[in-house]
Protein backbone atom coordinates (compact mmCIF):
# COMPACT_ATOMS: atom_id res chain seq x y z
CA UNK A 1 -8.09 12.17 21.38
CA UNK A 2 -8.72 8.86 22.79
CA UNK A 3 -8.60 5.29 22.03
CA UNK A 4 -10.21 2.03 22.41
CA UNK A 5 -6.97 -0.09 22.10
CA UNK A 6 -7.92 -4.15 22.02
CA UNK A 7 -5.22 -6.97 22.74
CA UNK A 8 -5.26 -10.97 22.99
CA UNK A 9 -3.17 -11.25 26.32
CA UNK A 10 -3.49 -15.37 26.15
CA UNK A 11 -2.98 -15.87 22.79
CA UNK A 12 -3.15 -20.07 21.41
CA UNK A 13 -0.70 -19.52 18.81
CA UNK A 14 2.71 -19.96 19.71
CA UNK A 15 5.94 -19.09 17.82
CA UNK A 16 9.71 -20.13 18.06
CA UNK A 17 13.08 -18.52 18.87
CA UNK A 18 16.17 -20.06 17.07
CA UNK A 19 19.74 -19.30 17.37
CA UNK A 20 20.84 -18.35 13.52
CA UNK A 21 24.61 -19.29 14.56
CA UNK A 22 27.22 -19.73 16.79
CA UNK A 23 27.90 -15.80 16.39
CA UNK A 24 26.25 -13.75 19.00
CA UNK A 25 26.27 -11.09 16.98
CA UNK A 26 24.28 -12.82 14.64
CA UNK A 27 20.45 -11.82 15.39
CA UNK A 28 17.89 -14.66 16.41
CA UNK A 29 15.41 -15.98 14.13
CA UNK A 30 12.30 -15.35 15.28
CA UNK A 31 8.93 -16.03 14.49
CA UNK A 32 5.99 -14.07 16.42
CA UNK A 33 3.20 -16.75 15.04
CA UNK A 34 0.79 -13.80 15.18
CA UNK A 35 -2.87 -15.03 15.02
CA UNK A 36 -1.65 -18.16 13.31
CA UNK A 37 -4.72 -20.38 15.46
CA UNK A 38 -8.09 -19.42 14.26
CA UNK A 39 -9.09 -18.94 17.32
CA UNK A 40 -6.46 -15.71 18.40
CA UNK A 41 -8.36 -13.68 15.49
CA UNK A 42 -11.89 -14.90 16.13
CA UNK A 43 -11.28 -12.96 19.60
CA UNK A 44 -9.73 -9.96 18.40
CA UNK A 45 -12.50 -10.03 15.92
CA UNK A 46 -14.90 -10.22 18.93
CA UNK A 47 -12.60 -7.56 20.90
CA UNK A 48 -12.92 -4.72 18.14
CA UNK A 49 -16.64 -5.06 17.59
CA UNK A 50 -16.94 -4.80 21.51
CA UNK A 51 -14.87 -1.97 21.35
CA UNK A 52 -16.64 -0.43 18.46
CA UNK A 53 -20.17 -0.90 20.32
CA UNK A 54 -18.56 0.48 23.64
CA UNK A 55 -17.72 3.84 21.88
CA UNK A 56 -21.42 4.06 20.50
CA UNK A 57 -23.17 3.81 23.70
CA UNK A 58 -23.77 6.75 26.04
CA UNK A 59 -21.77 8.80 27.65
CA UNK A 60 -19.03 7.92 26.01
CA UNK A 61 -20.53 8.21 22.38
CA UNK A 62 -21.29 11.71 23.32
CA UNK A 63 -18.00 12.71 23.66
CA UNK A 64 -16.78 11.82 20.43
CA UNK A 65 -16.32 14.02 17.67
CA UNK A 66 -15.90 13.20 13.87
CA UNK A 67 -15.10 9.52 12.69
CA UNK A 68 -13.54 6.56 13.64
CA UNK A 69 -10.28 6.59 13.23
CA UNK A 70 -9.41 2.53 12.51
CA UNK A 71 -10.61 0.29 11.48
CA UNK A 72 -12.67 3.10 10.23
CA UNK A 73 -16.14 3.68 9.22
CA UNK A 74 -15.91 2.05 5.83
CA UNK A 75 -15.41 -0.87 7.15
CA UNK A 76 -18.68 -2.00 8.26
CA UNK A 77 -19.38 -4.62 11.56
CA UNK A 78 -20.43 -7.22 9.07
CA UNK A 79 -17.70 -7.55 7.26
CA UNK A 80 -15.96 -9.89 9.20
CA UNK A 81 -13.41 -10.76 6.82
CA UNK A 82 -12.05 -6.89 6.00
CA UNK A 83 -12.23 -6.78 9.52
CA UNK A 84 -9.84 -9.56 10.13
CA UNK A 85 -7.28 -8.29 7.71
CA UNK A 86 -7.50 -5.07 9.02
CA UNK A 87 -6.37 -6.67 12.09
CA UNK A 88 -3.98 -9.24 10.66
CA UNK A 89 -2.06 -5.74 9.19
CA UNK A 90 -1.88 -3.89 12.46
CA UNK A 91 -0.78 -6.63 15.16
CA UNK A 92 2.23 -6.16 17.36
CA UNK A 93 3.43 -7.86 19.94
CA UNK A 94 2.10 -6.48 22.89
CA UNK A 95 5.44 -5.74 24.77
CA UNK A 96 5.23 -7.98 27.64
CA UNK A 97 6.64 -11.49 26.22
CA UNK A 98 6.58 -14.20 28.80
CA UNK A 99 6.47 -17.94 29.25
CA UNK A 100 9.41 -17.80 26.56
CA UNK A 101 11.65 -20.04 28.63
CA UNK A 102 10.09 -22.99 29.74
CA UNK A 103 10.09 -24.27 32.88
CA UNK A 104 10.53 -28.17 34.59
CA UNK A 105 13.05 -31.14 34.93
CA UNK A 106 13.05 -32.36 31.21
CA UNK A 107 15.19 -30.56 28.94
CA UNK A 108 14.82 -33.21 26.60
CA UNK A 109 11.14 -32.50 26.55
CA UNK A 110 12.06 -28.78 26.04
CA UNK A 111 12.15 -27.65 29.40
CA UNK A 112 15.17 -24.69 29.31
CA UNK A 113 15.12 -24.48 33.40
CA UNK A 114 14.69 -26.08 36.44
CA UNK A 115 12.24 -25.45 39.41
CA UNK A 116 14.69 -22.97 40.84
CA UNK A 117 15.35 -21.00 37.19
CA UNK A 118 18.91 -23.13 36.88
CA UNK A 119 19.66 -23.27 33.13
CA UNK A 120 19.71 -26.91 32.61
CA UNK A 121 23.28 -28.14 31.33
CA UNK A 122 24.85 -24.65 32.20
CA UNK A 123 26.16 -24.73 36.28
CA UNK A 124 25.58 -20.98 38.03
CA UNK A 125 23.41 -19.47 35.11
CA UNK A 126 19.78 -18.71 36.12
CA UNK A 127 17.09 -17.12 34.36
CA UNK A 128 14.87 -15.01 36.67
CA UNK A 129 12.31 -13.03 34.48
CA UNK A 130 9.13 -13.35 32.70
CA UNK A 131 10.57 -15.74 30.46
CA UNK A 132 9.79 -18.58 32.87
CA UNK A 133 6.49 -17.71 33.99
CA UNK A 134 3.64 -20.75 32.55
CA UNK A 135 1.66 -17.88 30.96
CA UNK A 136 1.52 -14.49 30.88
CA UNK A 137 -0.69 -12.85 33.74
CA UNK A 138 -3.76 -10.96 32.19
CA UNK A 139 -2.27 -7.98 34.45
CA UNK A 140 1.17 -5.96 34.25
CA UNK A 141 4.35 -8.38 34.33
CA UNK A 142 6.12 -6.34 36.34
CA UNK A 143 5.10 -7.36 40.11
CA UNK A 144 4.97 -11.34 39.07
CA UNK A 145 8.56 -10.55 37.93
CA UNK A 146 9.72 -8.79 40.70
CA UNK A 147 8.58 -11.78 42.65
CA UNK A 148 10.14 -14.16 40.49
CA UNK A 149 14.09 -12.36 40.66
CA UNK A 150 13.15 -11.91 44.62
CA UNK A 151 12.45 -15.74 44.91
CA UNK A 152 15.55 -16.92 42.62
CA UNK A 153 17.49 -14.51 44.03
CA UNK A 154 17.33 -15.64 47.60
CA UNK A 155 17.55 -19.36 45.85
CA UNK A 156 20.85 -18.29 44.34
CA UNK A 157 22.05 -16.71 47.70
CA UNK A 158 21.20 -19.78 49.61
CA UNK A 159 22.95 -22.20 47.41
CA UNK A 160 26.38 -20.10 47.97
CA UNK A 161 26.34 -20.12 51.69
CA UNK A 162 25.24 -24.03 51.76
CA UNK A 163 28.10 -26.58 52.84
């Protein structure tokens, strides 16, 4: 078994994170905004029926055996709209969150750190993660986060050996 698995790594829509209280044991309120812009599902739209036409063409069509497994075959390429809720029932978030936490020297503009990953308002607490990064690479997070906790590391070292 195989799959054709399709994802919107830039996605337009943009949801929220909210403390629920001042317990931290309370969990946060979140809201994913899945495919809220109309744009986000008029490219996964375009994603599956590339992915659909990629497992039709040779070779790869001749290695398949028996039907599509989802969306399945009785939903047909025209039907844009059973399309789209198939895919409005089966997104997840794709497991690489980042550009949570954003970045720059105006908190009261909703910046949450500095240049340098320095929570703004809290002294000695940096974030040094994906969670800073403008957008999420259209590539693994993991190197572009290494880079970033090398980079604010050395940052953090510097500051404690300055004058």
């Amino acid at each position: 078994m195989f799959g054709l698995v399709t994802g919107l790594v830039l996605p337009s829509s943009r949801g929220w994170l909210r403390i629920r209280s001042a317990d931290p044991a309370d969990p946060p309120r979140i809201d994913v905004a899945h495919l809220r812009r109309p744009d986000d599902m008029s490219r996964m739209i375009e994603a599956t029926l590339i992915a659909r036409a990629i497992s039709r063409t040779a070779p790869l069509n001749g290695l398949i055996e028996g039907p599509e497994l989802a969306p399945g075959p009785a939903i047909a390429d025209g039907d844009i709209s059973a399309i789209a809720a198939w895919i409005a029932s089966r997104t997840e978030t794709y497991h690489h969150p980042a550009g949570t936490c954003r970045m720059g020297p105006d908190p009261g503009g909703g910046a949450f750190v500095d240049e340098r990953g320095r929570v703004h308002g809290i002294e000695h607490l940096h974030v040094a993660d994906a969670s800073i990064m403008p957008a999420s690479p259209s590539a693994n997070t993991n190197p572009p986060t290494i880079m970033i906790a090398e980079r604010v590391a050395s940052w953090i070292t510097a500051e404690r050996h300055e004058p």
